[in-house]
Protein backbone atom coordinates (compact mmCIF):
# COMPACT_ATOMS: atom_id res chain seq x y z
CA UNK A 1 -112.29 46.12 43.76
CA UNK A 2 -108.40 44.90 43.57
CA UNK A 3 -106.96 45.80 40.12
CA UNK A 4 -104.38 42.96 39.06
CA UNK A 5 -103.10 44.98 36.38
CA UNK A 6 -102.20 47.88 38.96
CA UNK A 7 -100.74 45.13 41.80
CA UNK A 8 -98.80 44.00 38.95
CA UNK A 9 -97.35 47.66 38.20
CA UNK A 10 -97.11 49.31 41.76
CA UNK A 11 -94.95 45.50 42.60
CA UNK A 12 -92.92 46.83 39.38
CA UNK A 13 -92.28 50.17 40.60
CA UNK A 14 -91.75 49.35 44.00
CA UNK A 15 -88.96 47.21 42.80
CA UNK A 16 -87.07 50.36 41.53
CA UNK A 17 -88.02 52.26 44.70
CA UNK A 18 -86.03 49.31 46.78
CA UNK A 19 -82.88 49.82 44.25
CA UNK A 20 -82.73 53.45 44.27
CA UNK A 21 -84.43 54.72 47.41
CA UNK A 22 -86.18 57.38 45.06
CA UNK A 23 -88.98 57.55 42.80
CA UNK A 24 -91.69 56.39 45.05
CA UNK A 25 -94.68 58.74 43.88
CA UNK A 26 -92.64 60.38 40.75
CA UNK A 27 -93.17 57.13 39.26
CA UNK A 28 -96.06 55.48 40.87
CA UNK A 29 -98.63 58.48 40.42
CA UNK A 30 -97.51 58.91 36.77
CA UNK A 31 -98.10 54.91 36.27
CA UNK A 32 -101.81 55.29 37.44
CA UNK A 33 -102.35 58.59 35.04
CA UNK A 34 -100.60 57.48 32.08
CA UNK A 35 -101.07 53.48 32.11
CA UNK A 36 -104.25 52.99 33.93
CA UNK A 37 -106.25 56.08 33.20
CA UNK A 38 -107.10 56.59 36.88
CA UNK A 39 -107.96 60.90 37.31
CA UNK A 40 -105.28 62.65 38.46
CA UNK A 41 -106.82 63.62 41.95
CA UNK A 42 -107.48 60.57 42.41
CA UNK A 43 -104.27 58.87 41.49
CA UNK A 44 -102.25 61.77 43.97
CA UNK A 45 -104.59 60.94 46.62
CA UNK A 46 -104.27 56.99 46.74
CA UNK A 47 -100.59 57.13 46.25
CA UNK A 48 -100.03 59.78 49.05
CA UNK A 49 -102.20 57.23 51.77
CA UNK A 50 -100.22 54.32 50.65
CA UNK A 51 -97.56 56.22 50.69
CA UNK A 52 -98.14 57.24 54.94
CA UNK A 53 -98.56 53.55 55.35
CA UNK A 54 -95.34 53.09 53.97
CA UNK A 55 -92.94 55.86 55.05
CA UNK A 56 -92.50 55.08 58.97
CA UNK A 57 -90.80 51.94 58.15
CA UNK A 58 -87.85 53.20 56.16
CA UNK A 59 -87.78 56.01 59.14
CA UNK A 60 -87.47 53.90 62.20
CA UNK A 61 -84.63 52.30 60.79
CA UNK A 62 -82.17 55.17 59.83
CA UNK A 63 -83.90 56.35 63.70
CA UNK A 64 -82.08 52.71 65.19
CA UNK A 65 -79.56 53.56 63.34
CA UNK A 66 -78.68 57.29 64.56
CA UNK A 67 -78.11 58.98 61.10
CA UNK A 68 -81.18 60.76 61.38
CA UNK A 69 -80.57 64.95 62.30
CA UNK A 70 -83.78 65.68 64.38
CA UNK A 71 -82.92 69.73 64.68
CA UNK A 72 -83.34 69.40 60.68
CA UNK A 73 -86.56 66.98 60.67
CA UNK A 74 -87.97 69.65 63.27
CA UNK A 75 -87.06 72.37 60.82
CA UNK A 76 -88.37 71.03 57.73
CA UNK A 77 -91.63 69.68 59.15
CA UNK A 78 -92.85 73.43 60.64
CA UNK A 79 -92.62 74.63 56.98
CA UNK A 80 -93.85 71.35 55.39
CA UNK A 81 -96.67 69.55 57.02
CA UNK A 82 -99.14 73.23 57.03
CA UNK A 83 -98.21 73.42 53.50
CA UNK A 84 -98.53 69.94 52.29
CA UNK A 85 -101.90 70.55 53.92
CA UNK A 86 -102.68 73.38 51.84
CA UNK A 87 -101.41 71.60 48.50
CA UNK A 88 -104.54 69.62 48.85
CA UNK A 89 -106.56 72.73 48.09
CA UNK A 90 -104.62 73.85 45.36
CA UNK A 91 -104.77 70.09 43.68
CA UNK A 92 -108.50 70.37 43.99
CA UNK A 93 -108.62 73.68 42.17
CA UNK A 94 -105.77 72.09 39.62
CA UNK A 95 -108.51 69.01 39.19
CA UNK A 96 -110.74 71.54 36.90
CA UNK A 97 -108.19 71.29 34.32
CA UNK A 98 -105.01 70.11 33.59
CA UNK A 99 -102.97 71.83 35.85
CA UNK A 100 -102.64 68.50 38.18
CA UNK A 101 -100.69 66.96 35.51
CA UNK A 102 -98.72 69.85 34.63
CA UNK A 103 -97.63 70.34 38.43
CA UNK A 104 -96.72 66.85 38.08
CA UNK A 105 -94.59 66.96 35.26
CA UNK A 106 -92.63 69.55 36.35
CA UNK A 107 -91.62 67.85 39.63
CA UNK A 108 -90.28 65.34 37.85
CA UNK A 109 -88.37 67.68 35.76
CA UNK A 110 -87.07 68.80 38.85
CA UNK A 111 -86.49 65.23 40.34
CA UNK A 112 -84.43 64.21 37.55
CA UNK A 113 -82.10 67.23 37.69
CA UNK A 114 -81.76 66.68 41.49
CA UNK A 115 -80.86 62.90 40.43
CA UNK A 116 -77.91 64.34 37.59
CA UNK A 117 -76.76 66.78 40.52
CA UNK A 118 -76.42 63.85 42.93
CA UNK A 119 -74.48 61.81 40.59
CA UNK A 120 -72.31 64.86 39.70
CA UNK A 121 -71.10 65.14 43.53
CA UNK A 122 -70.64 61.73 43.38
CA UNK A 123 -70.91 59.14 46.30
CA UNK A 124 -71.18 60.87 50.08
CA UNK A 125 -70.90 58.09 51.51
CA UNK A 126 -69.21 57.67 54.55
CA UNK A 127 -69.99 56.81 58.67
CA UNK A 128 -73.17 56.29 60.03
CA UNK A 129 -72.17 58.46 62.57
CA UNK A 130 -74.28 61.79 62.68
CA UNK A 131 -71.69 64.79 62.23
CA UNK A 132 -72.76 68.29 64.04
CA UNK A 133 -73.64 70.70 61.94
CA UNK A 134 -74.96 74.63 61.74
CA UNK A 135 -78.69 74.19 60.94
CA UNK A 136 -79.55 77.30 59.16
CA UNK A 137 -83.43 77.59 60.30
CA UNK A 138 -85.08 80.28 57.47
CA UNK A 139 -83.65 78.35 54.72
CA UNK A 140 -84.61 75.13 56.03
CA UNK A 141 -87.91 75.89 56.83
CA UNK A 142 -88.61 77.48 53.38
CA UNK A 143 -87.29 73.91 51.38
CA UNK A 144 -89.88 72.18 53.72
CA UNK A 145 -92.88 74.51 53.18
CA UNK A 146 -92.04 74.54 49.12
CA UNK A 147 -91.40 70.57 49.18
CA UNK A 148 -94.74 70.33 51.63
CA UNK A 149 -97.08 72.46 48.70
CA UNK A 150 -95.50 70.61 45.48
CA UNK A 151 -95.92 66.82 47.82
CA UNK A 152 -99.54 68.21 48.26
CA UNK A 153 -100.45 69.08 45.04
CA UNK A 154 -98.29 66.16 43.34
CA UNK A 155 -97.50 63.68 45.56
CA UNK A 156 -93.99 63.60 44.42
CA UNK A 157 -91.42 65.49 46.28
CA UNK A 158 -90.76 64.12 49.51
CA UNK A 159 -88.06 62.73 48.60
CA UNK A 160 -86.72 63.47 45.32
CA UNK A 161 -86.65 67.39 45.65
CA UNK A 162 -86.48 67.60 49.28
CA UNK A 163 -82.76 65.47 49.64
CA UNK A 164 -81.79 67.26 46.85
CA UNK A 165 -82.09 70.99 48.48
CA UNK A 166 -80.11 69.60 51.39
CA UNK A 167 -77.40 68.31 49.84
CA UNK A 168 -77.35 71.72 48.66
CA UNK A 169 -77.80 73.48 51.93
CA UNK A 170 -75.79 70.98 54.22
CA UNK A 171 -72.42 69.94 52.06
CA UNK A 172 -71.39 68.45 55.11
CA UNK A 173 -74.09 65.52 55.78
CA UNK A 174 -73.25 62.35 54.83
CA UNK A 175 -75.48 59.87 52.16
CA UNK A 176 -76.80 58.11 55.25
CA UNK A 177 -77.90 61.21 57.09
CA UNK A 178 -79.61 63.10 53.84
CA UNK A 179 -81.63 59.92 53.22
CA UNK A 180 -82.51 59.09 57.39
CA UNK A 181 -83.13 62.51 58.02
CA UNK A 182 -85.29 62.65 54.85
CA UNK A 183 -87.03 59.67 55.30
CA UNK A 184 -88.15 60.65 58.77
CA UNK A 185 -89.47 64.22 57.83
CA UNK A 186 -91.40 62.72 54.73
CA UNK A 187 -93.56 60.48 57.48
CA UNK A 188 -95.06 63.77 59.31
CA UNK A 189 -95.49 65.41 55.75
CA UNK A 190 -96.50 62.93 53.83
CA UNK A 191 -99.36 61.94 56.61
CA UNK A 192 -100.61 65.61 56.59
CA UNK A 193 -100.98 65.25 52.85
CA UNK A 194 -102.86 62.31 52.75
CA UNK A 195 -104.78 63.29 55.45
CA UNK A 196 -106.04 66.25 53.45
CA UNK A 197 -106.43 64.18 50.65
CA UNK A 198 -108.79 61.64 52.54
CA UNK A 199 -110.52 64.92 53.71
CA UNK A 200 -110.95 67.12 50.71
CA UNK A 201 -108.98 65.12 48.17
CA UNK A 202 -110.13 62.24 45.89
CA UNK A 203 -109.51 59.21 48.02
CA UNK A 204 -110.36 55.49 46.52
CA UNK A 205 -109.90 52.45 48.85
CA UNK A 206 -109.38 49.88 46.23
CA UNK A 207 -106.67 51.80 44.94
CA UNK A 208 -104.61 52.07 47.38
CA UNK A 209 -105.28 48.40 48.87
CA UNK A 210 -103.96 47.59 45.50
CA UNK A 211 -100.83 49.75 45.44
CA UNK A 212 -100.12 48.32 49.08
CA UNK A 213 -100.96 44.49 48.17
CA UNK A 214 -98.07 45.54 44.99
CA UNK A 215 -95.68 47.74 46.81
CA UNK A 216 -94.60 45.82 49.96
CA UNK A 217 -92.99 43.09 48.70
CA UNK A 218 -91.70 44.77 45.50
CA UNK A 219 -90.18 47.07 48.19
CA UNK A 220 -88.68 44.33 50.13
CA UNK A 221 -87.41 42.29 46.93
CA UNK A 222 -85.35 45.40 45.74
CA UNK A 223 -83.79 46.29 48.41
CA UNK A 224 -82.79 42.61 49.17
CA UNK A 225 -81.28 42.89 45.35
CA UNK A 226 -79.45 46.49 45.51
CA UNK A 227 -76.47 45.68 47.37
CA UNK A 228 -75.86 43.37 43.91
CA UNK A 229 -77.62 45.97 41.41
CA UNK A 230 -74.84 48.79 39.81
CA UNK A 231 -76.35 51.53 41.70
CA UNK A 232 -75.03 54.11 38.54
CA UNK A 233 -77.15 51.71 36.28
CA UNK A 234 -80.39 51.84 38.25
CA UNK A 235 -80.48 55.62 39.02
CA UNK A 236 -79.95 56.57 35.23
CA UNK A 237 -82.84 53.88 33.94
CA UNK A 238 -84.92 56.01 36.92
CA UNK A 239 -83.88 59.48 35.44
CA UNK A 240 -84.94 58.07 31.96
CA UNK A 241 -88.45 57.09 33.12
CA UNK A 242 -88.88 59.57 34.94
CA UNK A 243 -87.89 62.02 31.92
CA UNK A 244 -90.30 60.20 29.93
CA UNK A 245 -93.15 60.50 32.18
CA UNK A 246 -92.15 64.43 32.71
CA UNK A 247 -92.61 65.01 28.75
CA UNK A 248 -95.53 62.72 28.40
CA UNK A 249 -97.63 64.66 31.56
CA UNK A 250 -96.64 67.88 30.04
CA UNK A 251 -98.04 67.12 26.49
CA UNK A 252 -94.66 67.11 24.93
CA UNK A 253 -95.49 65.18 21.32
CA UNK A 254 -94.86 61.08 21.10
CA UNK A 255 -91.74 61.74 18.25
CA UNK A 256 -89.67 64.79 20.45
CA UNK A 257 -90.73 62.32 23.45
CA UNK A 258 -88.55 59.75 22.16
CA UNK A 259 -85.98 62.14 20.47
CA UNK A 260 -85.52 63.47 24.04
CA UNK A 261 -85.15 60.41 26.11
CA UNK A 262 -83.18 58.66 23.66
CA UNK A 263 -80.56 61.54 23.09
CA UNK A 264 -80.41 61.17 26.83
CA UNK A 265 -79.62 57.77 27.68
CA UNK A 266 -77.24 57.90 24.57
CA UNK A 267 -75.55 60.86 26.60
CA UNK A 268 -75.47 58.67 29.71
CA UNK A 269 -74.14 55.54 28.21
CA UNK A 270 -71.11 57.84 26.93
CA UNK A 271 -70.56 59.00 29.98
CA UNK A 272 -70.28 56.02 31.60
CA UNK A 273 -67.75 54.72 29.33
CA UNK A 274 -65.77 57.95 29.62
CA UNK A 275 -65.91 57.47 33.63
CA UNK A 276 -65.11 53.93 33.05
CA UNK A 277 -61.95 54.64 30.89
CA UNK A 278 -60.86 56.89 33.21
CA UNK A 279 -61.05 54.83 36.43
CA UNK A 280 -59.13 52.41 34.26
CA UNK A 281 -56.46 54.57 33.62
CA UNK A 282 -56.29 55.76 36.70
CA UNK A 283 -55.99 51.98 37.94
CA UNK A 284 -52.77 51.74 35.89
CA UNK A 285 -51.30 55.35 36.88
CA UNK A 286 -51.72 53.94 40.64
CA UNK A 287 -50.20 50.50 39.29
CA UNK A 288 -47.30 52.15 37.62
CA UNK A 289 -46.35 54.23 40.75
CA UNK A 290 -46.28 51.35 42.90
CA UNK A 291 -44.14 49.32 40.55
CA UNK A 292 -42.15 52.91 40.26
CA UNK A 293 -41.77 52.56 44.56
């Protein structure tokens, strides 16, 4: 049966997904477990299968495009789609207890100190031409088998964790060639995932028709928005929910919950006005040296 309620959140969340190009199941999964009390197997499973609907469109664009790095996406996929596989075992042994949710929570721990290391290094933007580079193949392959288990088991990972160990390993790929070549390893892995999931996993049908009937358009509404959205804005509301979420799956208490997250986006709104002061005095330096000329 279609949930409104749910349609109504997974549209929400999908909006944020089209802003940032992150958060897809570190938010979504977390929505169903915390606001709609759907069982953690359950809620991995469903968002994983939407989420293989999903992936292959963001893919064949960057592919058009040529930022994608297909010695990488090989790479990454040999250690993560056997292990994403095998994630659906350990969720089903995590389902006894707790240990689901805990998994959970600390990927998104981990997703929103990828998202403070990305804004450290700042914007890598640049061509969206792809730029040779020395694949290093053991390393590689061990981010995609650890990002294929904690996807698995979690459903949160593909993207979030995964970009973040590359910017790490490869310094010298561009913002358009971590997310493309991301993007198009996730489809392989996250398919294998929810392919276990539909096999051994918790699968419901009305859940994920509803976070489909939600997602695509909220999808397709944010990114039509985020070339107008302040990118900086967007990413640190996503590490704040995100944060939230974290504490909440981990049974961190309601009071050090809020102590947390607000100490945090008070530490981010300083920050911002510190970088904004000092963009603006280094507007005048420039200003005063071309007077100077």
């Amino acid at each position: 049966m279609i949930d409104l309620p749910l349609i109504l959140g997974s549209f929400l969340v999908a909006i944020v997904v089209g802003l940032t190009g992150m958060g897809g199941g570190a938010l979504m999964t977390p929505m169903m477990m915390l606001f709609f009390n759907v069982p953690p197997l359950a809620a991995v499973s469903s968002d994983l299968v939407a989420s293989a609907v999903m992936k292959p469109v963001g893919g064949m664009v960057h592919l058009r495009r040529g930022t994608v790095n297909m010695r990488l996406v090989g790479w990454l996929c040999a250690g993560s789609v056997p292990a994403a596989f095998c994630g659906v075992f350990l969720a089903r042994a995590f389902a006894v207890g707790d240990g689901v949710k805990y998994a959970l929570g600390v990927a998104l721990l981990l997703a929103v100190a990828g998202l403070g290391i990305k804004a450290w290094l700042g914007d890598r933007g640049g061509s969206a031409e792809a730029r040779e580079i020395v694949v290093r193949p053991i390393p590689t392959l061990l981010v995609g088998t650890v990002g294929g288990l904690v996807v698995g088991v979690s459903s949160v990972g593909s993207g979030s964790l995964i970009i973040v160990a590359l910017i790490a390993l490869y310094p010298a790929l561009k913002a358009n060639q971590l997310v493309g070549t991301d993007l198009v390893q996730a489809v392989p892995l996250v398919v294998s995932a929810a392919v276990g999931h539909l096999l051994f996993g918790d699968f419901r049908f009305d859940l994920t028709l509803s976070l489909l009937i939600g997602s695509i358009p909220g999808v397709y509404l944010g990114a039509r928005v985020s070339s107008r959205a302040p990118g900086g804005l967007i990413r640190a509301m996503l590490a704040v929910v995100l944060l939230a979420s974290a504490l909440k799956l981990l049974g961190v208490a309601d009071l050090v919950t809020l102590a947390v997250v607000a100490a945090t986006a008070l530490a981010m709104v300083v920050g911002w006005r510190l970088r904004v002061r000092a963009g603006a005095r280094a507007s005048l330096e420039s200003a005063d040296l071309a007077r100077a000329r």
